[in-house]
Protein backbone atom coordinates (compact mmCIF):
# COMPACT_ATOMS: atom_id res chain seq x y z
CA UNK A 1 -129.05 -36.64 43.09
CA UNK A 2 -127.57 -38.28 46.45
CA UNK A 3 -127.37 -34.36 47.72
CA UNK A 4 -131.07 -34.23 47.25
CA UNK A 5 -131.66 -37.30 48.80
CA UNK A 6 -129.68 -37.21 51.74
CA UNK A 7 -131.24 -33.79 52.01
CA UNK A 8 -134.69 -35.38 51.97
CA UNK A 9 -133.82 -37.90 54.30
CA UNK A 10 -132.39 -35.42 57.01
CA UNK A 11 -135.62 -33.04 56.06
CA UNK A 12 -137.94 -35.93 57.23
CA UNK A 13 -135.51 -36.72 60.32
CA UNK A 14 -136.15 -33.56 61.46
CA UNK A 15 -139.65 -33.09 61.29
CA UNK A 16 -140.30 -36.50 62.56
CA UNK A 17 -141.32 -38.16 58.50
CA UNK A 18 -140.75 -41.91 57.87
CA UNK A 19 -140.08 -42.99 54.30
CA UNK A 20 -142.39 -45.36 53.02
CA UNK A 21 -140.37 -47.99 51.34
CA UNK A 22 -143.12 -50.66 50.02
CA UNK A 23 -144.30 -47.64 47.66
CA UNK A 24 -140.43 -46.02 47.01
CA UNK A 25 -137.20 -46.57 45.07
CA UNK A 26 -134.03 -45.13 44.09
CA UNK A 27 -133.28 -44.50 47.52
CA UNK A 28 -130.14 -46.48 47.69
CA UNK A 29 -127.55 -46.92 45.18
CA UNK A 30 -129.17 -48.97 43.01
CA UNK A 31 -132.74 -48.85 41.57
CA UNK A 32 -133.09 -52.94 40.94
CA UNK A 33 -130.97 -55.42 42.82
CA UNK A 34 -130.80 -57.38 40.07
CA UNK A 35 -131.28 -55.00 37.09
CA UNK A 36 -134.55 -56.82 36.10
CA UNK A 37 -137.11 -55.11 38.43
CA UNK A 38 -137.86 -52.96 40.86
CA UNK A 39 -139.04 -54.36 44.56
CA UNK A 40 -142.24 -53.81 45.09
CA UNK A 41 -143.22 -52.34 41.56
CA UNK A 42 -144.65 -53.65 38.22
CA UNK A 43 -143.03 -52.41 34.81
CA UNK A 44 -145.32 -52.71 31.51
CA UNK A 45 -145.22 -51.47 28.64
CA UNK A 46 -147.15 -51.40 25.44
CA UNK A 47 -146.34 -51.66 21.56
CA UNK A 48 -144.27 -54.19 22.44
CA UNK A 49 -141.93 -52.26 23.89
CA UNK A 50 -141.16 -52.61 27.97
CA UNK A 51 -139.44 -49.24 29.99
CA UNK A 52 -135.66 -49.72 30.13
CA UNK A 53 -134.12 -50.77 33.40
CA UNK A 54 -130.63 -49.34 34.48
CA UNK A 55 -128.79 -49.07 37.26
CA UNK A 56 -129.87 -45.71 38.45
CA UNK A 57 -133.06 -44.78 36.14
CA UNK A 58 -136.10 -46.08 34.45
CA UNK A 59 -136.56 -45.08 30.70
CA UNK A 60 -140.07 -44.86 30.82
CA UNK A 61 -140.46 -43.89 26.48
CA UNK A 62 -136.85 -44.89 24.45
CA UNK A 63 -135.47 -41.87 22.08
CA UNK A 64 -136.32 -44.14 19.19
CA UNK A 65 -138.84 -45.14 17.72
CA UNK A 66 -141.78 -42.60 18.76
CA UNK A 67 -145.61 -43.54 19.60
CA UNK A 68 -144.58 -45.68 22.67
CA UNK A 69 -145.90 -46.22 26.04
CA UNK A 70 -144.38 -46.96 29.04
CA UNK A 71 -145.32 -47.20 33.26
CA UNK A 72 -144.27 -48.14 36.78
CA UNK A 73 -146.79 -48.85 39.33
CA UNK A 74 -146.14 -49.35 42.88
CA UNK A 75 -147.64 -52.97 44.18
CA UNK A 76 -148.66 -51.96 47.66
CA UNK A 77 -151.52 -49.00 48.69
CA UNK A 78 -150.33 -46.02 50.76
CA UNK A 79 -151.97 -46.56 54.10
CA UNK A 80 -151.51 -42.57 55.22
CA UNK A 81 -153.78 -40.20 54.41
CA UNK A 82 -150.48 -37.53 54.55
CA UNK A 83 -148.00 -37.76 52.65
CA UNK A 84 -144.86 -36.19 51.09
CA UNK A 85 -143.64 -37.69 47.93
CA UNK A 86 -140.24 -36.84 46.23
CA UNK A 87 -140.05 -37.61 42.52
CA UNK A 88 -137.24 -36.79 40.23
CA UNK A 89 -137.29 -37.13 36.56
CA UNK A 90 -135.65 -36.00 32.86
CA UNK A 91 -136.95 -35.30 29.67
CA UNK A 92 -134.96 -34.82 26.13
CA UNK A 93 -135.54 -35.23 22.94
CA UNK A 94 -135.02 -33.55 19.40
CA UNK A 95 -136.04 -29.32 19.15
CA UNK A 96 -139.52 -30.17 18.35
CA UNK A 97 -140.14 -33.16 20.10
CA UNK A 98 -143.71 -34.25 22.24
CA UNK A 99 -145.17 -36.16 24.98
CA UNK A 100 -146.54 -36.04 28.61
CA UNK A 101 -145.51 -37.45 32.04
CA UNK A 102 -148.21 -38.27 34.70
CA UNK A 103 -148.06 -39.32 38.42
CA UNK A 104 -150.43 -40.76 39.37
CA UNK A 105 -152.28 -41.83 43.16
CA UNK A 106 -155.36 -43.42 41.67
CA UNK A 107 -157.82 -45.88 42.83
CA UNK A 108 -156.83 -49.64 41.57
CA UNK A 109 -154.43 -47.74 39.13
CA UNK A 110 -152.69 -50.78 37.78
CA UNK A 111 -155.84 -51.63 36.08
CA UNK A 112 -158.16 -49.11 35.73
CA UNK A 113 -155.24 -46.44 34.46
CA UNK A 114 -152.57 -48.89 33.16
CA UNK A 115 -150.13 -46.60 30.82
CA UNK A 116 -152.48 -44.23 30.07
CA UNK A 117 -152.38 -40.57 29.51
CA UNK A 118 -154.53 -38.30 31.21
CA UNK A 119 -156.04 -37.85 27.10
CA UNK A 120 -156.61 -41.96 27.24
CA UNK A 121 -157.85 -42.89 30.76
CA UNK A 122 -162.02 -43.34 30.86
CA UNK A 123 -163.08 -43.49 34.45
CA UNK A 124 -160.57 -43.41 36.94
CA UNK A 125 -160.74 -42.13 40.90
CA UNK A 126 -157.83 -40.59 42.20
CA UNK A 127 -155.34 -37.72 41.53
CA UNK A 128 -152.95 -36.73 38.14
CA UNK A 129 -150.24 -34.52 38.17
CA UNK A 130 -149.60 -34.27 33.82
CA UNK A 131 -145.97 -32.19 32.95
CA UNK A 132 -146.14 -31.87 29.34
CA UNK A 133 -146.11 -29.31 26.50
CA UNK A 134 -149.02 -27.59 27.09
CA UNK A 135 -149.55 -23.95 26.64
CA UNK A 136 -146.71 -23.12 24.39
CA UNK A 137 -143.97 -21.76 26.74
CA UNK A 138 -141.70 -24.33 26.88
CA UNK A 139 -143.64 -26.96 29.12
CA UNK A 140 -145.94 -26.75 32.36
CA UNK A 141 -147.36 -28.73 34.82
CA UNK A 142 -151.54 -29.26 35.47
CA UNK A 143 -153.22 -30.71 38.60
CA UNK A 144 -155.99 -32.98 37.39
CA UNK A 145 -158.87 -34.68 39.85
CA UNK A 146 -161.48 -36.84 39.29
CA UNK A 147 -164.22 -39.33 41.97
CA UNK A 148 -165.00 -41.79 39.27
CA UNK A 149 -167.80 -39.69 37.73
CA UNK A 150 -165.87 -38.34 34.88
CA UNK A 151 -164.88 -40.03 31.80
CA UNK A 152 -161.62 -38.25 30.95
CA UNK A 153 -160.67 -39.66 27.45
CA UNK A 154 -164.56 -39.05 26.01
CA UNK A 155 -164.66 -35.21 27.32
CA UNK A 156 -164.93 -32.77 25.03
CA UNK A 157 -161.84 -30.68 26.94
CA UNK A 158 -159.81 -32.49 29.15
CA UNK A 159 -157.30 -29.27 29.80
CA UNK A 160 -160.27 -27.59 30.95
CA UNK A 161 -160.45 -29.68 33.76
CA UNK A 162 -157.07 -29.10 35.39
CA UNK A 163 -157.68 -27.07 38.86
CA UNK A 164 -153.86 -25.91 38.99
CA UNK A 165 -151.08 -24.66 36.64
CA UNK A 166 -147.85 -23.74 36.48
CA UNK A 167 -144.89 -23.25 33.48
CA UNK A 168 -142.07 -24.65 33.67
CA UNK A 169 -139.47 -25.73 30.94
CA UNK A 170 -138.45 -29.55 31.54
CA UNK A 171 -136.97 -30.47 28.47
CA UNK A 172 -133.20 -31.16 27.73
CA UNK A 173 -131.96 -29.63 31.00
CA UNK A 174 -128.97 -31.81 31.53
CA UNK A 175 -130.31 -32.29 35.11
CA UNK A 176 -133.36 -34.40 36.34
CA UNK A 177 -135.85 -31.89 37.43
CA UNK A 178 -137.35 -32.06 41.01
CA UNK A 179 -140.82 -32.67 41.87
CA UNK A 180 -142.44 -32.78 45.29
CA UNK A 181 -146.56 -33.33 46.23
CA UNK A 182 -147.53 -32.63 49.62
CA UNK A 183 -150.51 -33.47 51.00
CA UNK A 184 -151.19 -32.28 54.75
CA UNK A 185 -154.78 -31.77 56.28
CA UNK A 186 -156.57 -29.88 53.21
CA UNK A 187 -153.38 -28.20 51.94
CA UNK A 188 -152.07 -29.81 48.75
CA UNK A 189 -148.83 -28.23 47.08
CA UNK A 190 -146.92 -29.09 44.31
CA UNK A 191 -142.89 -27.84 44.66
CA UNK A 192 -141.19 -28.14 41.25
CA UNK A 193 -136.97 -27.14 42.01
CA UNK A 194 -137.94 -25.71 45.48
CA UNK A 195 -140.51 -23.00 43.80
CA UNK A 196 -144.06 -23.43 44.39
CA UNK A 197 -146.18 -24.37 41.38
CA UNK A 198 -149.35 -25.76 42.82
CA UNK A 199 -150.90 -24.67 46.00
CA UNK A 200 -154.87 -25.27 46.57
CA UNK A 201 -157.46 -26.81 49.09
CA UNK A 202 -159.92 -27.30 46.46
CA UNK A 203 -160.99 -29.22 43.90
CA UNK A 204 -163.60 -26.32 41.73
CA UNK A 205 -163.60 -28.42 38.18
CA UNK A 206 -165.80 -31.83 39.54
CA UNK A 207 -169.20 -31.93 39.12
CA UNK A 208 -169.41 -31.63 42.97
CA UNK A 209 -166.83 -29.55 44.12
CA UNK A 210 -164.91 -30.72 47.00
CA UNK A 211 -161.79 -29.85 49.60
CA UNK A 212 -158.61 -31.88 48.06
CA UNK A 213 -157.76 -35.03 50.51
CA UNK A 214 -156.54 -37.93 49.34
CA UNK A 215 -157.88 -41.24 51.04
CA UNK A 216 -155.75 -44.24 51.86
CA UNK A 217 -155.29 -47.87 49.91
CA UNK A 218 -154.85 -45.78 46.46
CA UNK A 219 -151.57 -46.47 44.31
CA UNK A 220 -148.84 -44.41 42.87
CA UNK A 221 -147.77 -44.82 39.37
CA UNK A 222 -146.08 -43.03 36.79
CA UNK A 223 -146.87 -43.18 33.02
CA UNK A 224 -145.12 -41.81 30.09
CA UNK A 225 -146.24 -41.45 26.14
CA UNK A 226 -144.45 -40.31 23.60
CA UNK A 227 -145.38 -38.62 20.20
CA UNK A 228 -144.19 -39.21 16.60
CA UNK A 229 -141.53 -37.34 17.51
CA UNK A 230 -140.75 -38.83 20.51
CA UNK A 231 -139.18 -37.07 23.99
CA UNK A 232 -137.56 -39.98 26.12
CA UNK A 233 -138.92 -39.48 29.80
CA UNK A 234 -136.50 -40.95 32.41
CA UNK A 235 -137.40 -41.28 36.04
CA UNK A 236 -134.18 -41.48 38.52
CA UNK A 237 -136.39 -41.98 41.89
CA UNK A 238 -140.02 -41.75 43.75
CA UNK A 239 -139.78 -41.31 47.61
CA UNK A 240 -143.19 -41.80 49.73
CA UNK A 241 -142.63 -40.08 53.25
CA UNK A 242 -145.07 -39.80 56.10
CA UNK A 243 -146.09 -36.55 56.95
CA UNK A 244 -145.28 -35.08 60.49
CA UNK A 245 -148.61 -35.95 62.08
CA UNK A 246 -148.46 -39.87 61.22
CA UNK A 247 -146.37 -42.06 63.36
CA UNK A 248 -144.32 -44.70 61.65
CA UNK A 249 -146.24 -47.58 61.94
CA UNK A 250 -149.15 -48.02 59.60
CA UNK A 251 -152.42 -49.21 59.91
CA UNK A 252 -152.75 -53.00 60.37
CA UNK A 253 -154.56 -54.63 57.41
CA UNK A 254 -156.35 -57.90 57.15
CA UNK A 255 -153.65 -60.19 56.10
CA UNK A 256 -154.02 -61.60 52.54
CA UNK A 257 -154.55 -65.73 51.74
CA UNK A 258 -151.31 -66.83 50.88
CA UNK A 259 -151.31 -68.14 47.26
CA UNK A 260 -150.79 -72.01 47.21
CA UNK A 261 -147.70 -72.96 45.61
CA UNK A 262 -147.30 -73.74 41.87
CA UNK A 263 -147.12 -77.40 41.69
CA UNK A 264 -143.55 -78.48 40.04
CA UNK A 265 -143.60 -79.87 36.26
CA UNK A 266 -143.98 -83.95 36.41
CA UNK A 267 -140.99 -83.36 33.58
CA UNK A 268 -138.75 -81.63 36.12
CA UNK A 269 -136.33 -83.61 38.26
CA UNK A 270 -137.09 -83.89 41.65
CA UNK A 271 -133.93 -82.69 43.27
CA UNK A 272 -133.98 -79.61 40.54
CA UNK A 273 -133.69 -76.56 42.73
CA UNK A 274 -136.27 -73.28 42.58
CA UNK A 275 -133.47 -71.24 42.02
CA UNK A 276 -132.65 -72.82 39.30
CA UNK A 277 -136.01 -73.22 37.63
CA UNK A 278 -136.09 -69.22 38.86
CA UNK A 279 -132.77 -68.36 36.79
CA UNK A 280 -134.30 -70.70 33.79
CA UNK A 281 -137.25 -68.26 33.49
CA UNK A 282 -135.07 -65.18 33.74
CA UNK A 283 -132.87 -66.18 31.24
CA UNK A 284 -135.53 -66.97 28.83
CA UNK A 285 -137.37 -63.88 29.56
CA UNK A 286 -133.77 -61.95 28.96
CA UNK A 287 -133.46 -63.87 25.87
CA UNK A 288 -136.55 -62.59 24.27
CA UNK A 289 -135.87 -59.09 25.46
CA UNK A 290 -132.15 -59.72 23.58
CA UNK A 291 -134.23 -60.67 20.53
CA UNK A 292 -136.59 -57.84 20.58
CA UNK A 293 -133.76 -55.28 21.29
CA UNK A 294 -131.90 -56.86 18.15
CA UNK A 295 -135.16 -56.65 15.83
CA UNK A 296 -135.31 -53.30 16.74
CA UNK A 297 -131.07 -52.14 16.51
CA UNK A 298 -131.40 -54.10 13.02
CA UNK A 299 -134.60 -52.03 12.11
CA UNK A 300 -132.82 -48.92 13.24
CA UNK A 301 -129.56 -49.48 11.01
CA UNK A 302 -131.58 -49.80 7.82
CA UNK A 303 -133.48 -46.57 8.29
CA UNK A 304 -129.85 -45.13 9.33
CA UNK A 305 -128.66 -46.62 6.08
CA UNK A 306 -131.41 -45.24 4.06
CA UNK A 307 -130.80 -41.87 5.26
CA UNK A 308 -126.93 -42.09 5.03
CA UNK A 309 -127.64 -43.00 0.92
CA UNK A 310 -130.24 -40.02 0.90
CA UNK A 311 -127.36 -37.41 2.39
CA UNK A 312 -124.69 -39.19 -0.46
CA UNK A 313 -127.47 -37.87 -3.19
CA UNK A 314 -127.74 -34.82 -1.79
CA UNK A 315 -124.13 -34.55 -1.40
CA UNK A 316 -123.40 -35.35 -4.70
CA UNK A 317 -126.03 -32.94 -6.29
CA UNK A 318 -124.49 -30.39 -4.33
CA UNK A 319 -121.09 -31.10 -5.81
CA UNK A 320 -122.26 -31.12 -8.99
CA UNK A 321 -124.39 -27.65 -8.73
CA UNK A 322 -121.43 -26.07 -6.67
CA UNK A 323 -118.12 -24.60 -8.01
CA UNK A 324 -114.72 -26.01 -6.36
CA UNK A 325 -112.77 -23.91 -4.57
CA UNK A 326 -110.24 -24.52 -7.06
CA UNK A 327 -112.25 -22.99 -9.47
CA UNK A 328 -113.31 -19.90 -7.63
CA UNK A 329 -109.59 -19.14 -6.87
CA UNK A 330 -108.99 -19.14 -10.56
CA UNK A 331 -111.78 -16.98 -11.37
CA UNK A 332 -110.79 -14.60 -9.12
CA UNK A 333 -107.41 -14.55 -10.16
CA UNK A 334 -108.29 -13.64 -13.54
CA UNK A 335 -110.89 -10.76 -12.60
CA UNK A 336 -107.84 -9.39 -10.72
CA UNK A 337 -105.66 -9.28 -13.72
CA UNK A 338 -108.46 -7.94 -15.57
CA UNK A 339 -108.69 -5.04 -13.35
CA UNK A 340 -105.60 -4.75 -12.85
CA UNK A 341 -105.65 -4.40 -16.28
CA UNK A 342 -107.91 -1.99 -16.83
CA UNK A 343 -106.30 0.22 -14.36
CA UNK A 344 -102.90 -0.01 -16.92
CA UNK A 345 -104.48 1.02 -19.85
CA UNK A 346 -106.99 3.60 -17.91
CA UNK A 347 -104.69 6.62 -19.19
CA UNK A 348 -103.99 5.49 -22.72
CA UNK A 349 -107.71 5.44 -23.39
CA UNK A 350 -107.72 8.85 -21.71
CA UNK A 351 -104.98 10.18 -24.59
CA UNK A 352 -106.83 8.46 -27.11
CA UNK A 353 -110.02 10.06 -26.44
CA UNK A 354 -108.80 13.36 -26.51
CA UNK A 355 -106.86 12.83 -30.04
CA UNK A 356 -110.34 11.88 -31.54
CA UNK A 357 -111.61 14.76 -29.95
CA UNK A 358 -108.98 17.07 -31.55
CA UNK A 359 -109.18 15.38 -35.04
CA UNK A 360 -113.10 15.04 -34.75
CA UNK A 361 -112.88 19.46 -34.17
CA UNK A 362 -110.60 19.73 -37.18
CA UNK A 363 -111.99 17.45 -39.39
CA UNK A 364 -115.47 19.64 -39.00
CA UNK A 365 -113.89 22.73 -39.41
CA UNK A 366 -111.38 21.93 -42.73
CA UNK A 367 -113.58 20.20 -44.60
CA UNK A 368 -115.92 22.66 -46.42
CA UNK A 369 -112.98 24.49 -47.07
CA UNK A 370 -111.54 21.13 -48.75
CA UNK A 371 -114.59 20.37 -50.81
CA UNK A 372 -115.00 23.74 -52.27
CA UNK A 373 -111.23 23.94 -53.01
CA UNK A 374 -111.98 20.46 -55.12
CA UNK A 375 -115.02 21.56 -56.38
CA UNK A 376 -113.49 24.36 -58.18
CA UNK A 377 -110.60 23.27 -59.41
CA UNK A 378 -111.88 19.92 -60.71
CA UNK A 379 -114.85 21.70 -62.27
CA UNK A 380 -114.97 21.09 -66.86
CA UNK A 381 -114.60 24.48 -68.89
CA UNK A 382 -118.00 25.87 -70.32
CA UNK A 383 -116.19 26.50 -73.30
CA UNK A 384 -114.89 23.60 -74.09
CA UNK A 385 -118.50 21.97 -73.49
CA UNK A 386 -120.07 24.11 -76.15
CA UNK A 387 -117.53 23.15 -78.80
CA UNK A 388 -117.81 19.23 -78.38
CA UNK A 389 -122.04 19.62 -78.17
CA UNK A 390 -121.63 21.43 -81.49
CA UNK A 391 -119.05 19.15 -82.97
CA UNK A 392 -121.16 16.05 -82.41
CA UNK A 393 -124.30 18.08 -83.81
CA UNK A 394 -122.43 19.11 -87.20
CA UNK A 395 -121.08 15.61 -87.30
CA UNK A 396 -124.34 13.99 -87.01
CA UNK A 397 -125.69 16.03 -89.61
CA UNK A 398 -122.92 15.58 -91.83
CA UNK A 399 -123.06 11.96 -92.00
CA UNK A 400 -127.37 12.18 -92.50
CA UNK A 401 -127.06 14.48 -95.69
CA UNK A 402 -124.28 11.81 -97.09
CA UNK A 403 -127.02 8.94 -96.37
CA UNK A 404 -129.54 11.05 -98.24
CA UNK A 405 -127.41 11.69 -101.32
CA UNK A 406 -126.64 7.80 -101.47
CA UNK A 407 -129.72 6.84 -101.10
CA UNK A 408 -131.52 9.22 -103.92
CA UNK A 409 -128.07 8.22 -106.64
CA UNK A 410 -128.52 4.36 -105.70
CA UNK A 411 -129.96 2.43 -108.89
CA UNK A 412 -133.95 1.79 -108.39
CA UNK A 413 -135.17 -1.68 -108.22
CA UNK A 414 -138.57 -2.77 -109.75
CA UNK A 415 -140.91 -5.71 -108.98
């Protein structure tokens, strides 16, 4: 990051460019003086949720929770009608996570753009550069104009309306990306890791279309949103240089009515310094950020703790559905002694087979011989047949001529 900058800064030396510090940061060491804001620029946020303030960056949209909102606008208008600006930023997030990044130089931005996206501003004059996931390839970046006469967040298609394109991949890089706008005479070019994206001198989408030139007394901002799944946009620097027509010294304005004082509370002691009523405030201020920043780490651990009791379910079932290892070894053990086995007793059903074959063949071919064999020999005489059937016959008839005779000698009985 210092590379780039010191680049920048001997870039602008060169060609005779002035940087611009009422509407830049992050060109020293340190972002904030006082880690609590940033000279010259206004922080909001919405949701309740304000961008994060570190040392070197401003976490425009936090990794968690998602749906958040989150901007920087500079206080004081740029003066020049050329300009260079240098802005350098990071996005990452989870494989499937959304949002959009705008930089703005808008007309009364602060109010009539706020921390909106270019899908949620009405009517605003002014310029939008959006980098977001648009078009499916990984990310890209859209030029976006517009004098006031459009109503951006009621059109029926807003993408339809951007006058340049370019892809480019910004998320989870591991490096902040980049970004430089030039504007110079009617030339306006957007640089994006010293490759052109954006290069045009007109403006072919407004209802009247016009040569690009940005007038004076506008504002920069930057504004982030995040989707359910959020991306967290972080934004490391902004750098406003003069181009190399415009001398150093800017246009004299009228000088603004200096705001009367805020009388001092009847309650406070007299001798109470401001400083002290100063470092009240910001410690009061810092405690309700504290507060906020605990509701939220204590609404974060009970989700985490929800889903650490849903993975112990899942782990469990998964246990129970799924063999041990003990339990595989075993079984594999004992299909190896099975083959194994097998294998042993492989030839011994071999010689078996083939002595059922053998006994099978004679079997087939002895037996008729055997059965005739028995048939014969076991086989009654005829002979001896014929003399018992006519045995029995002259027996029976022996024994009915002896009934007879009884019968016809008995004595006769009379009624």
């Amino acid at each position: 990051m210092h590379f780039f900058y010191c680049l920048s800064l001997l870039a602008a030396s060169g060609s005779a460019q002035y940087l611009v510090e009422s509407s830049s940061f992050g060109q020293n060491e340190k972002i904030s003086p006082n880690n609590y804001a940033i000279p010259g620029w206004h922080i909001t946020g919405d949701g309740g949720q304000v961008p994060q303030l570190m040392s070197d960056k401003v976490i425009l949209t936090p990794p968690y929770p998602g749906n958040q909102r989150g901007a920087v606008w500079a206080d004081a208008r740029v003066s020049q009608s050329e300009w260079v600006a240098q802005f350098e930023f990071r996005a990452t997030g989870p494989e499937r996570g959304g949002g959009n990044l705008q930089i703005w130089y808008a007309k009364d931005g602060p109010t009539s753009v706020g921390t909106s996206s270019i899908y949620t501003a009405g009517y605003f004059d002014g310029f939008v550069l959006v980098i977001d996931p648009y078009g499916g390839k990984g990310g890209g970046i859209r030029g976006f104009m517009n004098d006031g006469s459009l109503d951006y967040k009621n059109y029926h298609s807003v993408d339809s309306l951007a006058f340049g394109h370019c892809d480019y991949s910004y998320r989870n890089l591991g490096r902040p990306s980049k970004l430089q706008i030039r504007q110079e005479g009617t030339t306006f070019e957007v640089i994006i890791d010293d490759k052109l994206c954006i290069s045009t001198d007109k403006v072919p989408k407004l209802p009247n279309p016009q040569t690009i030139r940005m007038p004076p007394d506008y504002h920069f901002g930057i504004t982030a949103a995040s989707a359910e799944t959020p991306d967290s946009f972080e934004t490391y620097k902004f750098m406003l240089f003069t181009s190399k027509s415009i001398t150093r010294e800017e246009p004299k304005r009228p000088q603004e009515p200096v705001a009367e004082q805020p009388q001092i509370n009847v309650d406070t002691p007299p001798d109470t310094p401001a400083s002290s009523i100063d470092q009240s405030k910001q410690f009061e201020d810092l405690h309700d950020r504290l507060q906020t920043l605990t509701h939220l780490v204590d609404s974060l651990m009970s989700e985490v703790k929800v889903l650490a009791e849903k993975s112990e379910g899942r782990h469990q079932e998964l246990a129970r559905n799924v063999m041990s290892v003990d339990r595989l070894n075993a079984m594999d053990q004992r299909l190896q002694s099975i083959e194994k086995t097998v294998r042993d007793y492989q030839g011994q059903f071999s010689s078996l087979q083939s002595v059922l074959k053998d006994s099978h063949s004679s079997l087939v071919e002895s037996l008729p011989k055997h059965m005739g064999d028995i048939i014969t020999t076991s086989a009654p005489r005829m002979g001896l047949l014929l003399f018992v059937f006519i045995g029995v016959q002259l027996l029976l008839a022996g024994a009915y001529v002896i009934y007879k005779r009884r019968r016809a000698n008995g004595p006769k009985k009379y009624l």
